[in-house]
Protein backbone atom coordinates (compact mmCIF):
# COMPACT_ATOMS: atom_id res chain seq x y z
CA UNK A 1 76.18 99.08 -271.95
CA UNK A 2 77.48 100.55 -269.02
CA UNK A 3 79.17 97.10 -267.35
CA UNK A 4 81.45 97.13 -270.80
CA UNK A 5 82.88 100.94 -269.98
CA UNK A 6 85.78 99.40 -268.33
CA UNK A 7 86.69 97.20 -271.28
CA UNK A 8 89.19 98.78 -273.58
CA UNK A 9 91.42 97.46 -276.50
CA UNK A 10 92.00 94.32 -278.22
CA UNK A 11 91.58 90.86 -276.14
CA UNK A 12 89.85 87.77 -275.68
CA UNK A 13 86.58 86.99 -274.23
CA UNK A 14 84.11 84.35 -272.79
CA UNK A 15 80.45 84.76 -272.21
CA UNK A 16 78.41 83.13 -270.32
CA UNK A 17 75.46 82.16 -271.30
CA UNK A 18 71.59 80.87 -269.88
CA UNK A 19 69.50 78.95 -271.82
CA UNK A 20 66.41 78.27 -269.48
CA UNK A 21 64.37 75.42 -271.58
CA UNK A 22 65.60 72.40 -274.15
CA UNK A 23 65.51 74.25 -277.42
CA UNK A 24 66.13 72.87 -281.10
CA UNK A 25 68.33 75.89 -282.95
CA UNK A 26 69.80 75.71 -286.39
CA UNK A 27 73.10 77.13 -286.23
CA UNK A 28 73.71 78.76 -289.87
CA UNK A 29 75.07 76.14 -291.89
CA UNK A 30 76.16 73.73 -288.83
CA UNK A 31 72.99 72.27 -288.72
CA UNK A 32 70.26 72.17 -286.30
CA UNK A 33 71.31 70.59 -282.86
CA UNK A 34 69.13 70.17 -279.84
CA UNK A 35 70.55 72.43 -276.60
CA UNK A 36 69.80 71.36 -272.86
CA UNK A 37 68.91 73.96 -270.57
CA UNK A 38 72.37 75.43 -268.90
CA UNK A 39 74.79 76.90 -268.91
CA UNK A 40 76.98 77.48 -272.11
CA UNK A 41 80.72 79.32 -272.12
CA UNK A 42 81.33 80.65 -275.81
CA UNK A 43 85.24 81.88 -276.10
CA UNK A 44 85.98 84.45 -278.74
CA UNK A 45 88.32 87.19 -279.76
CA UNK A 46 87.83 91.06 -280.30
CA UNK A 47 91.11 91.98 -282.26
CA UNK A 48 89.32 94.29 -285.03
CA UNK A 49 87.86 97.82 -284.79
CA UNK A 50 86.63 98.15 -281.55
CA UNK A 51 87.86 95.58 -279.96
CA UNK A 52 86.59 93.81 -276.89
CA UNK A 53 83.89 96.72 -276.51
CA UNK A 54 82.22 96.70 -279.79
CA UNK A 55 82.46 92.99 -280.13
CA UNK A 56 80.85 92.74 -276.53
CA UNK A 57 78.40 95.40 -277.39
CA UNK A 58 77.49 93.28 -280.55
CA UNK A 59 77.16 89.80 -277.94
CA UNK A 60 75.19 91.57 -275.39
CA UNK A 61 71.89 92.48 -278.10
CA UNK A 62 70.01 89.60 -279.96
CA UNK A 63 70.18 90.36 -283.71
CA UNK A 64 67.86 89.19 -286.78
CA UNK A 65 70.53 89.11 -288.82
CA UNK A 66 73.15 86.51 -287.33
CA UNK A 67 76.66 86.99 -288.30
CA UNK A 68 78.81 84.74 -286.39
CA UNK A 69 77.30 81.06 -284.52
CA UNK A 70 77.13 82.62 -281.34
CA UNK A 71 74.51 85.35 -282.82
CA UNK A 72 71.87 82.09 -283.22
CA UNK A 73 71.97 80.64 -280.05
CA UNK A 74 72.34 84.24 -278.33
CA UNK A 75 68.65 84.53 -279.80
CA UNK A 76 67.30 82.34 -276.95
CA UNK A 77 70.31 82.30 -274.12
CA UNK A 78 70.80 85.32 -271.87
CA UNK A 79 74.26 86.63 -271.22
CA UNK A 80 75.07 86.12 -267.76
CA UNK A 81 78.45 87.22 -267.29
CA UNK A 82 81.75 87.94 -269.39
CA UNK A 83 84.86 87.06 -268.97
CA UNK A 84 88.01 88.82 -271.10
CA UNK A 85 91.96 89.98 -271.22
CA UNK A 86 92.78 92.99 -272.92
CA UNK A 87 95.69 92.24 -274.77
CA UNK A 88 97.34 92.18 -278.10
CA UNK A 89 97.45 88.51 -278.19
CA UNK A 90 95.73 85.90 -279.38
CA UNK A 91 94.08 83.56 -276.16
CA UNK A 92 91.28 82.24 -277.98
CA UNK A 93 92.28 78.32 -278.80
CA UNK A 94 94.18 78.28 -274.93
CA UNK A 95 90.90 79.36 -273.32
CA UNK A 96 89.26 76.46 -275.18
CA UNK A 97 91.58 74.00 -274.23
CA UNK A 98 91.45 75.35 -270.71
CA UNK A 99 87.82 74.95 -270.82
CA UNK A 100 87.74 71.49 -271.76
CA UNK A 101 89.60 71.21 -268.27
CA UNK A 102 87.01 72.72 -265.91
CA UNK A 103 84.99 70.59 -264.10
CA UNK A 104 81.37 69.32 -265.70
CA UNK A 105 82.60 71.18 -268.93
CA UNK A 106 81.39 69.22 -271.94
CA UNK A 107 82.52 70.34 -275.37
CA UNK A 108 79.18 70.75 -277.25
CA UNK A 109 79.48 71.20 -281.14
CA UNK A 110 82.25 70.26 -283.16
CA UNK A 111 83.29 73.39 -284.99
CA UNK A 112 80.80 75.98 -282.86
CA UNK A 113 82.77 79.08 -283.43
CA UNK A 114 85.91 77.42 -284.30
CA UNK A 115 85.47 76.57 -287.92
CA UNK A 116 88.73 78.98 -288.41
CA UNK A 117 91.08 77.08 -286.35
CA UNK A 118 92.02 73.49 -285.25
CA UNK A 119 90.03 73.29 -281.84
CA UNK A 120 87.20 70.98 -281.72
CA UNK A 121 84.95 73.88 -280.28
CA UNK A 122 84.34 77.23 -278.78
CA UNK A 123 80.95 76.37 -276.69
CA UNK A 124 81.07 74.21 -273.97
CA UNK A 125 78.00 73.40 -271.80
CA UNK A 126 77.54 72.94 -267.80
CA UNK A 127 75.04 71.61 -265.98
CA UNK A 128 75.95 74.09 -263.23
CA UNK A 129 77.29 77.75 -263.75
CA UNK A 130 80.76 77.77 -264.31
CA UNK A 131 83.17 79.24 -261.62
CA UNK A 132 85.04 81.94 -262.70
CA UNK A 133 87.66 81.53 -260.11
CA UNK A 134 87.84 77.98 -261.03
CA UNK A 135 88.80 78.84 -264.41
CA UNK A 136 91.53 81.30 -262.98
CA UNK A 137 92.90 78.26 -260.97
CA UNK A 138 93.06 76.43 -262.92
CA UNK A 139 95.36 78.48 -265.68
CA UNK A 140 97.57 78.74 -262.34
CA UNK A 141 97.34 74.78 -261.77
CA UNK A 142 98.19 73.94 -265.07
CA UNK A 143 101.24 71.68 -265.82
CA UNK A 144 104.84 73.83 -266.90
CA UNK A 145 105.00 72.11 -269.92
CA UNK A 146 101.58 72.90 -270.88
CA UNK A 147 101.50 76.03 -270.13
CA UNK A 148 105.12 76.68 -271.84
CA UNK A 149 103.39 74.63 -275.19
CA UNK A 150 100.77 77.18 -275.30
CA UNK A 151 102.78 80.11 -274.13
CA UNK A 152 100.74 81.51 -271.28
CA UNK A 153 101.36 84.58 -269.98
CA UNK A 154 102.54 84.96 -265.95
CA UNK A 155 99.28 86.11 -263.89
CA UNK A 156 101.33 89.42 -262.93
CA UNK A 157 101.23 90.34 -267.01
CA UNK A 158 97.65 90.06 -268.01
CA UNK A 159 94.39 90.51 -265.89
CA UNK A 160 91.42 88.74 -265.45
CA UNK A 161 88.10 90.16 -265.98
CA UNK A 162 84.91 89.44 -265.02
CA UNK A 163 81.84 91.78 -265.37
CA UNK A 164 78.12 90.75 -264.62
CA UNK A 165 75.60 91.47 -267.44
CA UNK A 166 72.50 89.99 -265.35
């Protein structure tokens, strides 16, 4: 796990994921849903022991015994790329709604890794592989009042990560 070396501390994270070929996957007890071949950004958090390097570490390897939904689709998808903040705070349900901003981003199951909090979802599909300096653009495009709502840190205060897996 060299690429994750760098990664230290608590934060928030996005992978990005491959899936080469239509698949049917049953996601524990959220059913079985049908997933196009794409592109797939999961957002998650890393605030217990460990943080974002043991929770990354955990992502990265396919496991037979899933834990969280991510686990069952990370059994066919390949990890392309992360992207993650090291910081104290939570980013998690901004990232999704951030997300659900990007262009050709489709919000794909209701409740995929967000069945603790009020956001529709945590996995979003694309067609096309997401940009990650589209994503950073559009944090700094974002309305005042938006961003004030969701109190999001200045660019100068939290960095950006991204680190290739592939």
């Amino acid at each position: 796990m060299k690429n994750l070396q760098n990664l230290t501390g608590k934060g928030t994270y996005q992978l990005i994921l491959y899936l080469d070929e239509e698949k049917i996957i049953q996601i524990g007890s959220l059913g079985r849903f049908r997933f196009q071949a794409g592109y797939y950004s999961y957002i998650g958090s890393a605030h217990g022991n460990g943080g974002l390097k043991a929770r990354l570490s955990h992502h990265i390897k396919t496991t037979s015994k899933p834990h969280w939904h991510i686990d069952y689709l990370r059994t066919f998808a390949e990890v392309k790329e992360i992207w993650s903040i090291s910081s104290e705070k939570f980013f998690e349900h901004r990232w999704a709604e951030y997300m659900l901003r990007m262009p050709g981003a489709l919000f794909f199951i209701n409740g995929f890794g967000s069945s603790d909090c009020d956001c529709i979802s945590h996995l979003f599909y694309f067609k096309e592989y997401p940009s990650f300096e589209s994503f950073q653009n559009l944090i700094d495009k974002l309305p005042v009042d938006f961003k004030s709502k969701l109190e999001l840190p200045l660019k100068s205060e939290l960095k950006l990560n991204q680190t290739n897996i592939a």
